[in-house]
Protein backbone atom coordinates (compact mmCIF):
# COMPACT_ATOMS: atom_id res chain seq x y z
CA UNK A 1 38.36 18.90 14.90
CA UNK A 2 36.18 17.22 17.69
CA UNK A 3 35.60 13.61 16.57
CA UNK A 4 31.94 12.90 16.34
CA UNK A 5 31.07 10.55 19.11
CA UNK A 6 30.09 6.52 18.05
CA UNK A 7 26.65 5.02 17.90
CA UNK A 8 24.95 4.39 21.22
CA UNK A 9 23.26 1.44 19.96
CA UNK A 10 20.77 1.24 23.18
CA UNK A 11 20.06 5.31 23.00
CA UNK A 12 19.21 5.32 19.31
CA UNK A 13 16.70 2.32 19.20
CA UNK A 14 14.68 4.48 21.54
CA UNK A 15 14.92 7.28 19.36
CA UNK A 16 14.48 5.63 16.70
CA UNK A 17 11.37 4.06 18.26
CA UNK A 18 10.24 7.83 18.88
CA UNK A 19 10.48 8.81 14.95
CA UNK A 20 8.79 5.49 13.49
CA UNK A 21 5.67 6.32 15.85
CA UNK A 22 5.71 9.90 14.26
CA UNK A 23 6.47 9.26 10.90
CA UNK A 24 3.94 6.61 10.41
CA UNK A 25 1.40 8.85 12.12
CA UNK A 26 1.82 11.88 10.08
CA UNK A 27 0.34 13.39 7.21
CA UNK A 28 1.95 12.80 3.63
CA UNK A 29 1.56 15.96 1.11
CA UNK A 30 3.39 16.40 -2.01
CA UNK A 31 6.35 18.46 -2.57
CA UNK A 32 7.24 20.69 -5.98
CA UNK A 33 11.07 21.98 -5.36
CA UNK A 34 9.98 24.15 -8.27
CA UNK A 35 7.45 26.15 -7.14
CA UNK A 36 8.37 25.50 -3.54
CA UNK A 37 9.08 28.48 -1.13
CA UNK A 38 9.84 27.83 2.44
CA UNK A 39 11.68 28.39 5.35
CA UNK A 40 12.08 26.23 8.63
CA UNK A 41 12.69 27.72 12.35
CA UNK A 42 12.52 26.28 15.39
CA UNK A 43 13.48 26.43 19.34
CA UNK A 44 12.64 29.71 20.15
CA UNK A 45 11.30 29.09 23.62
CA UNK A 46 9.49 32.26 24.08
CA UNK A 47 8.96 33.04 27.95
CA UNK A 48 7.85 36.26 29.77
CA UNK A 49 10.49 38.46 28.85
CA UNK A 50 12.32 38.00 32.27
CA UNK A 51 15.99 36.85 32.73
CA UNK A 52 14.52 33.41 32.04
CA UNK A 53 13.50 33.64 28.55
CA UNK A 54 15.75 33.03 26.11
CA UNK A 55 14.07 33.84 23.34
CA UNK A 56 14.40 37.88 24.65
CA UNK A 57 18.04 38.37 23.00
CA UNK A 58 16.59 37.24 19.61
CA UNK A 59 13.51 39.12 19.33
CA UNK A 60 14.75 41.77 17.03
CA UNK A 61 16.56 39.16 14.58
CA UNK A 62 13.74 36.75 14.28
CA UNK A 63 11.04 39.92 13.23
CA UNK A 64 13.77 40.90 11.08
CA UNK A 65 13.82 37.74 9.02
CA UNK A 66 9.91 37.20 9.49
CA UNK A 67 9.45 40.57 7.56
CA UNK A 68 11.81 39.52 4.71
CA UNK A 69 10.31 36.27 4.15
CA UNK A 70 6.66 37.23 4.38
CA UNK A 71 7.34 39.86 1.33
CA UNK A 72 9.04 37.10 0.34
CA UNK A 73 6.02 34.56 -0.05
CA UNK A 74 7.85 32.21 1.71
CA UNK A 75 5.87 29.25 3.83
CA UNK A 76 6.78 29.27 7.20
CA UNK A 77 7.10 26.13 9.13
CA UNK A 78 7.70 26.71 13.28
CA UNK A 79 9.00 23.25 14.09
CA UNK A 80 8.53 23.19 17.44
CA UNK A 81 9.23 24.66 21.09
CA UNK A 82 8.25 27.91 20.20
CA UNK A 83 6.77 28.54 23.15
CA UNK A 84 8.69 27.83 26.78
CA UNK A 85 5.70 26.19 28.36
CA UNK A 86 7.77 24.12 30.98
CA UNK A 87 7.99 27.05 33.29
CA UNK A 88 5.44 29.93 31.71
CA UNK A 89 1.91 29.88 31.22
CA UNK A 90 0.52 30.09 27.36
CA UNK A 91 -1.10 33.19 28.27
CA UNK A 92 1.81 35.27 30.16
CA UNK A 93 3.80 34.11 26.68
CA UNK A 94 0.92 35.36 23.97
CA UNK A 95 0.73 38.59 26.13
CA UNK A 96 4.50 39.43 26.13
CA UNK A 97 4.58 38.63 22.36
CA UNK A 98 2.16 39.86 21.11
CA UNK A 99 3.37 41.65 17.84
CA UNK A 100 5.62 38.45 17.34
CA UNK A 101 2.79 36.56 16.64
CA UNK A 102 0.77 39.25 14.63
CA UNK A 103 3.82 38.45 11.61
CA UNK A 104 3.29 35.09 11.84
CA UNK A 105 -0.74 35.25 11.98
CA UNK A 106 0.20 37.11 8.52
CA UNK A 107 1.56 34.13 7.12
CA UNK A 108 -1.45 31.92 8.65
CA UNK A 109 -4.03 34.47 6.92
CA UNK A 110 -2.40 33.62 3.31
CA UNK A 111 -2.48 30.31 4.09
CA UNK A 112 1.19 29.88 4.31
CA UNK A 113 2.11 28.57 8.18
CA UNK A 114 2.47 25.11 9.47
CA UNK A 115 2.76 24.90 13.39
CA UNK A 116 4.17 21.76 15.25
CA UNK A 117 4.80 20.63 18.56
CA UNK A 118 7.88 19.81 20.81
CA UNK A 119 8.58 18.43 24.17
CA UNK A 120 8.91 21.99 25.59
CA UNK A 121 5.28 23.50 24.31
CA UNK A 122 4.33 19.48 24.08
CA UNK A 123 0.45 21.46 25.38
CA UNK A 124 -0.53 22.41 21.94
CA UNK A 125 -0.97 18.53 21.68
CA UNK A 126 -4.02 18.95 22.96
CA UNK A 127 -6.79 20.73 20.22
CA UNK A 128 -8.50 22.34 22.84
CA UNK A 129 -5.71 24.55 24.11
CA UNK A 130 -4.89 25.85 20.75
CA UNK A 131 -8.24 27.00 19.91
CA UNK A 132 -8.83 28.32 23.57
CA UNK A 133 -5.04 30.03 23.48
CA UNK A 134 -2.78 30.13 20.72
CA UNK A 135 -6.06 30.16 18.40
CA UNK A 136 -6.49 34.03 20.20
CA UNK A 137 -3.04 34.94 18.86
CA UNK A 138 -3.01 32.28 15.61
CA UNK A 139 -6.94 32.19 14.17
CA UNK A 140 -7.64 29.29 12.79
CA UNK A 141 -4.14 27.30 13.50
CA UNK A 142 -3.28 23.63 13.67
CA UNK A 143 -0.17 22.33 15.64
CA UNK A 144 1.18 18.72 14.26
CA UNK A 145 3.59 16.13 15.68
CA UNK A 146 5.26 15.79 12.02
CA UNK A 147 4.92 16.21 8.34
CA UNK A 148 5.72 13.92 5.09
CA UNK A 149 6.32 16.03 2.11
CA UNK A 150 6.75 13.76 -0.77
CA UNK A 151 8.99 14.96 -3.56
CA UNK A 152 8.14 12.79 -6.73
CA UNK A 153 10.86 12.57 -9.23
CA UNK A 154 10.73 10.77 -13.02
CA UNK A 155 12.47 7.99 -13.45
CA UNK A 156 13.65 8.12 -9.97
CA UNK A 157 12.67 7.02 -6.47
CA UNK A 158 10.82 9.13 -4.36
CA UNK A 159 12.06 11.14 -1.30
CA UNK A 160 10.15 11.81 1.32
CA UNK A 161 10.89 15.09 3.56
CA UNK A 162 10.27 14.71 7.04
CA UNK A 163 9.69 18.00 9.22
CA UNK A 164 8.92 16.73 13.18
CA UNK A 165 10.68 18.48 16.25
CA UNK A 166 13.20 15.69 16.86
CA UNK A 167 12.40 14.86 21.04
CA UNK A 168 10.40 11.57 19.89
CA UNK A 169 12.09 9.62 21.94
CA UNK A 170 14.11 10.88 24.37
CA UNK A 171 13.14 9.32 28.43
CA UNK A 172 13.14 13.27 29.37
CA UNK A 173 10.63 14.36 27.22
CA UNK A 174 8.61 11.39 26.15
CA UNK A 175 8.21 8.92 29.27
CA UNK A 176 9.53 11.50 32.09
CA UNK A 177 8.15 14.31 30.32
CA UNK A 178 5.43 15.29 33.15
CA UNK A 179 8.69 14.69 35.95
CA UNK A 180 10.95 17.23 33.48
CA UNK A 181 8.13 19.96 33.50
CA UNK A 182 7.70 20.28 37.17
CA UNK A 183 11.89 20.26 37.65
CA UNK A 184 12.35 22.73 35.17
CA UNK A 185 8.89 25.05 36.39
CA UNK A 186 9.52 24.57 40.44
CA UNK A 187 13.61 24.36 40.46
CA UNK A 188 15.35 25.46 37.30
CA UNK A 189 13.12 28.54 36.74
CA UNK A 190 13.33 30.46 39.81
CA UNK A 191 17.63 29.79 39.66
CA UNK A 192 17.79 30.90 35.62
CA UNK A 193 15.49 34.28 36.73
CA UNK A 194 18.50 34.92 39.65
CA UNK A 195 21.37 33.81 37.04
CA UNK A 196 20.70 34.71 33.90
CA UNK A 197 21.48 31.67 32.51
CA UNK A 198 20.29 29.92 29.49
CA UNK A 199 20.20 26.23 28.73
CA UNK A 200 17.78 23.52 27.56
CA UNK A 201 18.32 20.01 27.78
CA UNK A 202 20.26 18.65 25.22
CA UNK A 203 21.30 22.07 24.13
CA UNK A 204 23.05 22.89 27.05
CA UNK A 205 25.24 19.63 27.19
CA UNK A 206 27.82 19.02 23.71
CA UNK A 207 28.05 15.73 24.15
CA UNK A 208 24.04 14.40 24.35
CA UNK A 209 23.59 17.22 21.47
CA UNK A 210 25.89 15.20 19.87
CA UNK A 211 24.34 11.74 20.31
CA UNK A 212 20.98 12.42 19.64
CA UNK A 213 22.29 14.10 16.19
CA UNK A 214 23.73 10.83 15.52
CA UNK A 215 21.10 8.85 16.29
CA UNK A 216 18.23 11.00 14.18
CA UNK A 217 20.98 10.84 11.44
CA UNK A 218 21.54 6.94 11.97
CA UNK A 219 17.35 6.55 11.80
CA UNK A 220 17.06 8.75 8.50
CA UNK A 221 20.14 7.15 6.95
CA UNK A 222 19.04 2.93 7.70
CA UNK A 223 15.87 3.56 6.04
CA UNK A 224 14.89 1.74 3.03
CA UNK A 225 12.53 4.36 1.75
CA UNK A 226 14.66 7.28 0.76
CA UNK A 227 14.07 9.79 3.68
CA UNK A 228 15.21 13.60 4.88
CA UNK A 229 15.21 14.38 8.26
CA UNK A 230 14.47 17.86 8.82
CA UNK A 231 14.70 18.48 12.94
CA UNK A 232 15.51 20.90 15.56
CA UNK A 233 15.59 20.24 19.69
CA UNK A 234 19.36 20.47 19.79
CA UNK A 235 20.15 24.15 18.67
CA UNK A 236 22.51 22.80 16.78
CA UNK A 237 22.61 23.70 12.91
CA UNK A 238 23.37 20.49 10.60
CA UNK A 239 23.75 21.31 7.03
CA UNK A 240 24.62 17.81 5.09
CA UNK A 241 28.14 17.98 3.44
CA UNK A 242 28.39 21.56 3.42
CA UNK A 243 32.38 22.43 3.92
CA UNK A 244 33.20 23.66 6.94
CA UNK A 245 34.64 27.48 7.67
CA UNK A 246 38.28 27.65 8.02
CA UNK A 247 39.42 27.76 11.59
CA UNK A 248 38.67 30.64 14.02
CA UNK A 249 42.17 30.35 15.45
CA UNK A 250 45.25 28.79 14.97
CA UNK A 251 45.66 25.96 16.94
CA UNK A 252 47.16 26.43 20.73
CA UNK A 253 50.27 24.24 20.28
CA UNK A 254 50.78 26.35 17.07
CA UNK A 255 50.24 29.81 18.93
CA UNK A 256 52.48 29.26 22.27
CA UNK A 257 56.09 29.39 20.86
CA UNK A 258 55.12 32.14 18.50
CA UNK A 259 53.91 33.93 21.45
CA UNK A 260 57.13 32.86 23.64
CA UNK A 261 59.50 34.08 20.40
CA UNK A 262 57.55 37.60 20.24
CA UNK A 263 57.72 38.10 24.01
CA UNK A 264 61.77 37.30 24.20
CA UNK A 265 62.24 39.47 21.21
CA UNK A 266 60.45 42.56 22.96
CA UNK A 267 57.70 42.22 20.17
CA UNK A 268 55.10 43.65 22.03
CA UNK A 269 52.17 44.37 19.96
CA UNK A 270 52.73 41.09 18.09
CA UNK A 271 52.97 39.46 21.30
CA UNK A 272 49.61 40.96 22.46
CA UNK A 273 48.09 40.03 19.48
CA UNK A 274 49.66 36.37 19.81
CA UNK A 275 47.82 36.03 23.36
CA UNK A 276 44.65 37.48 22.33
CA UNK A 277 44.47 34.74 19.76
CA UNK A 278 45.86 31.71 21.76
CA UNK A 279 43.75 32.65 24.85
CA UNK A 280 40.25 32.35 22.31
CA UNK A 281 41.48 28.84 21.20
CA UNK A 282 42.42 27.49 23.99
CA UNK A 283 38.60 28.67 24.87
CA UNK A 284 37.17 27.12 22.02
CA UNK A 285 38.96 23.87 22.88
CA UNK A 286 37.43 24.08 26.91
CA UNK A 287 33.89 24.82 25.75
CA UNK A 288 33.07 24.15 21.83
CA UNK A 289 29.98 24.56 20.12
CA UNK A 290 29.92 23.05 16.81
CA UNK A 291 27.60 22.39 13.57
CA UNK A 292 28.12 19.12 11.87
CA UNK A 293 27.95 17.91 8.05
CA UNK A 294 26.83 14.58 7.53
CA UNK A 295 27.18 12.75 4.11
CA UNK A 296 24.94 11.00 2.74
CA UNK A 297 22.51 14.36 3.55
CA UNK A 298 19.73 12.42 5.16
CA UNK A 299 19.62 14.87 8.29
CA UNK A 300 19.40 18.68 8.51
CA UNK A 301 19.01 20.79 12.04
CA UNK A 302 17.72 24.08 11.96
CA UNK A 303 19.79 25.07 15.02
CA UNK A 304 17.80 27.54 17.03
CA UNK A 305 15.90 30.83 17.39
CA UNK A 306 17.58 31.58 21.08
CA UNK A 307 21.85 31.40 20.92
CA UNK A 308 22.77 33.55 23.84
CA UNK A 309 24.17 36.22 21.30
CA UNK A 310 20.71 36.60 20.01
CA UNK A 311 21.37 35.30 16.62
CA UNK A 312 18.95 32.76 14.65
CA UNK A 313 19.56 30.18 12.24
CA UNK A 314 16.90 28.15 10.37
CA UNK A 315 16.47 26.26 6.94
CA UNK A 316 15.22 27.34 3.72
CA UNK A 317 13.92 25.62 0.77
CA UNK A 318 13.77 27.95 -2.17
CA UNK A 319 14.89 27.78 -5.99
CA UNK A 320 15.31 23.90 -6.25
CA UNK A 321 18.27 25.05 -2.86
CA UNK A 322 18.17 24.11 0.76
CA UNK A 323 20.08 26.78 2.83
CA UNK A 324 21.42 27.18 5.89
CA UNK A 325 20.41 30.83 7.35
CA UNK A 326 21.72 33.29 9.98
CA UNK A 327 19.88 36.72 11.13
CA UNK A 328 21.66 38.08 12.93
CA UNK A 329 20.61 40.40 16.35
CA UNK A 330 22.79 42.97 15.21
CA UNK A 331 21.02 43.56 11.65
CA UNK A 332 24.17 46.22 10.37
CA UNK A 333 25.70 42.76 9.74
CA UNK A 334 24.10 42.32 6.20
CA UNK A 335 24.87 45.61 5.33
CA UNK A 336 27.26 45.15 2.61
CA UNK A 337 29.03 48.01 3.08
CA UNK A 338 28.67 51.42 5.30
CA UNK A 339 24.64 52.63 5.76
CA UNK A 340 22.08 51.65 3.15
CA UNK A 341 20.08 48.71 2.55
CA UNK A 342 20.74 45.68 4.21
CA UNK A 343 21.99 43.15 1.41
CA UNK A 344 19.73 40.01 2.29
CA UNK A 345 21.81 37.41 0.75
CA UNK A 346 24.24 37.72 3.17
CA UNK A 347 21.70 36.01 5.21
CA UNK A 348 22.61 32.67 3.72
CA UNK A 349 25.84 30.96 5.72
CA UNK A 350 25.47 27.46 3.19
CA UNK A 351 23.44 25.82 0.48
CA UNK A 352 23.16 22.84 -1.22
CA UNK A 353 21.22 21.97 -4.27
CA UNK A 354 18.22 20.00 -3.65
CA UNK A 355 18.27 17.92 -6.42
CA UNK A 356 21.72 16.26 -5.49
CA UNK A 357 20.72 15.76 -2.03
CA UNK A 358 17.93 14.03 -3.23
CA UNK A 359 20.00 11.93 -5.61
CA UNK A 360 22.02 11.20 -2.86
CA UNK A 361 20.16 9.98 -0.69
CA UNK A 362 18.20 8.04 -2.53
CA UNK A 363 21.37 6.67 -4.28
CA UNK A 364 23.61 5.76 -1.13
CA UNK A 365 20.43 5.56 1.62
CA UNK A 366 22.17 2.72 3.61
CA UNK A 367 26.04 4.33 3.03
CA UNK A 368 28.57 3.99 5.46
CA UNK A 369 28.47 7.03 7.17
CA UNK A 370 30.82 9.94 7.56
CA UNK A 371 30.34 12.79 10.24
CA UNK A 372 32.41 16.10 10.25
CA UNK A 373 32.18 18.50 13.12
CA UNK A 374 33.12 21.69 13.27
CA UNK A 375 33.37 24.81 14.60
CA UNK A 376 30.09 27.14 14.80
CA UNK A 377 30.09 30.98 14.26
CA UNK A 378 26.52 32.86 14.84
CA UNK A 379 28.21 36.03 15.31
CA UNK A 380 29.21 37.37 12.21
């Protein structure tokens, strides 16, 4: 298990710096867990269909899930970089996805879409480009930095949700933000259209992913007013102290004399089946990509809406739960068995009643921390 890396006290007072400015500018509305019905998706970083948007793979999964939770009556919250404006136009985007944004213009029309802003589509800042753009595709929209939902609770203290992208902050995309756009528009676009590959700053690099989930963790958990961060910006899912899956290998050292013993003894399917395993973790030790769990639950991630495989994770709140979601691109996956109807709940990877997070939080706000990471699976 990677060990989570420690505070950078120097990055995280500029982050933290970031997220005061946006949570005392944002709007406070109440919360009923009750009645409440909603689910969270971000980083989806739609471009122009080409080899340099990576939103292309997960298309099909994120319609899929759209359609469920509009019959659904879910709320849905897109919390930020939904659009790849660093290197695409607004329009060329709207154009190429179109019917994506018809679903979620269904969910505007009953009232039941909130729309915020990240470093990456940071334009929808401005109120005049959404009603002159994403207003075409979106009627009537508003885009927001961030969003208090206050969850009132008798006899106990309040907690205060807090949905904002999670960038505030960060030199690249607050002070160097205009420098970042033209690098990634002029120099990384043309190279990702000839390669093929995918990456966004942090999400691309393990170890800043890491750090600035520390430090939005570190902000939400100092706090003397009980507080859950709800973010995304670093594809990476966080899910408070949910337990983490067993291993996806056995460990190298473990694998290598089993392997050696099969091979002497002429075993040779075992010993096939010994290197097929050993060579994926010794691959999962060279390049990891991990969730963490962080206790006490102050901060949740909703991952992303463009993993290479084409998967999506996001966050519900539903039936007094948070969850922790996968669609998946292939959609066969939630079939529970051969053909028929998908089975939907398969959909849900972790949960976590909200009522205990709550009490948590509130209860051990200033706790000394702990901070698990583990391995990630998106694919099944």
């Amino acid at each position: 298990m990677p060990t989570p890396p420690p505070l950078d006290a120097a990055y995280a007072a500029r982050i933290a710096k970031g997220l005061d400015r946006a949570y005392a500018g944002a709007t406070e509305q109440e919360l009923d867990p009750a009645s409440a019905r909603l689910v969270v998706f971000s980083d989806h970083h739609r471009g122009a269909g080409d080899a340099a948007d990576d939103f292309r793979r997960s298309e099909r999964a994120y319609t899929a899930a759209l359609g469920f939770y509009r019959e659904a009556g879910y709320q849905l919250f897109v919390l930020g970089d939904a659009e790849e404006l660093w290197e695409e136009k607004p329009d060329t985007v709207l154009r190429r996805y179109a019917p994506v944004y018809a679903l979620e213009a269904e969910f505007a029309a009953a009232g039941r879409h909130e729309r915020f802003w990240g470093n990456h589509d940071d334009h929808w800042r401005s109120a005049w480009a959404v009603r002159r753009q994403l207003g075409k595709a979106l009627p009537g929209v508003k885009v927001r930095e961030a969003l208090k939902l206050r969850v009132r609770r008798d006899g106990k203290p309040d907690v205060v949700l807090f949905f904002v992208h999670g960038h505030q902050g960060t030199l690249e995309s607050d002070r160097w933000g205009w420098l970042s756009r033209l690098v990634v528009r002029l120099i990384w676009r043309p190279l990702q259209r000839m390669t093929g590959w995918s990456a966004t700053t942090p999400a691309s690099d393990f170890h800043l992913r890491a750090t600035h989930d520390r430090a939005m963790y570190d902000w939400a958990r100092t706090r003397t007013d009980p507080v859950v961060l709800i973010a995304g910006h670093t594809h990476r899912p966080v899910f408070g102290r949910c337990t983490p899956p067993g291993p996806a290998a056995r460990p190298a050292e473990e694998l290598r004399p089993l392997l050696a013993a099969a091979s002497t003894a002429g075993e040779h399917p075992r010993a096939e089946a010994l290197r097929a395993e050993l060579e994926y973790a010794l691959t999962i030790e060279r390049d990891p990509d991990h969730a963490i769990t962080v206790d006490p639950p102050c901060y949740f991630n909703t991952g992303c809406c463009s993993f290479p495989d084409g998967d999506v994770t996001g966050l519900e709140l539903a039936n007094d739960e948070l969850r922790l979601v996968r669609w998946p691109r292939n959609l066969a996956e939630l079939r529970a068995g051969d053909g028929g109807e998908i089975d939907a709940t398969l959909r849900i990877r972790e949960r976590e009643d909200l009522g205990g997070v709550l009490d948590r939080v509130a209860g051990v706000q200033a706790a000394e921390p702990e901070i698990l990471a583990h391995p990630l699976t998106t694919g099944g």
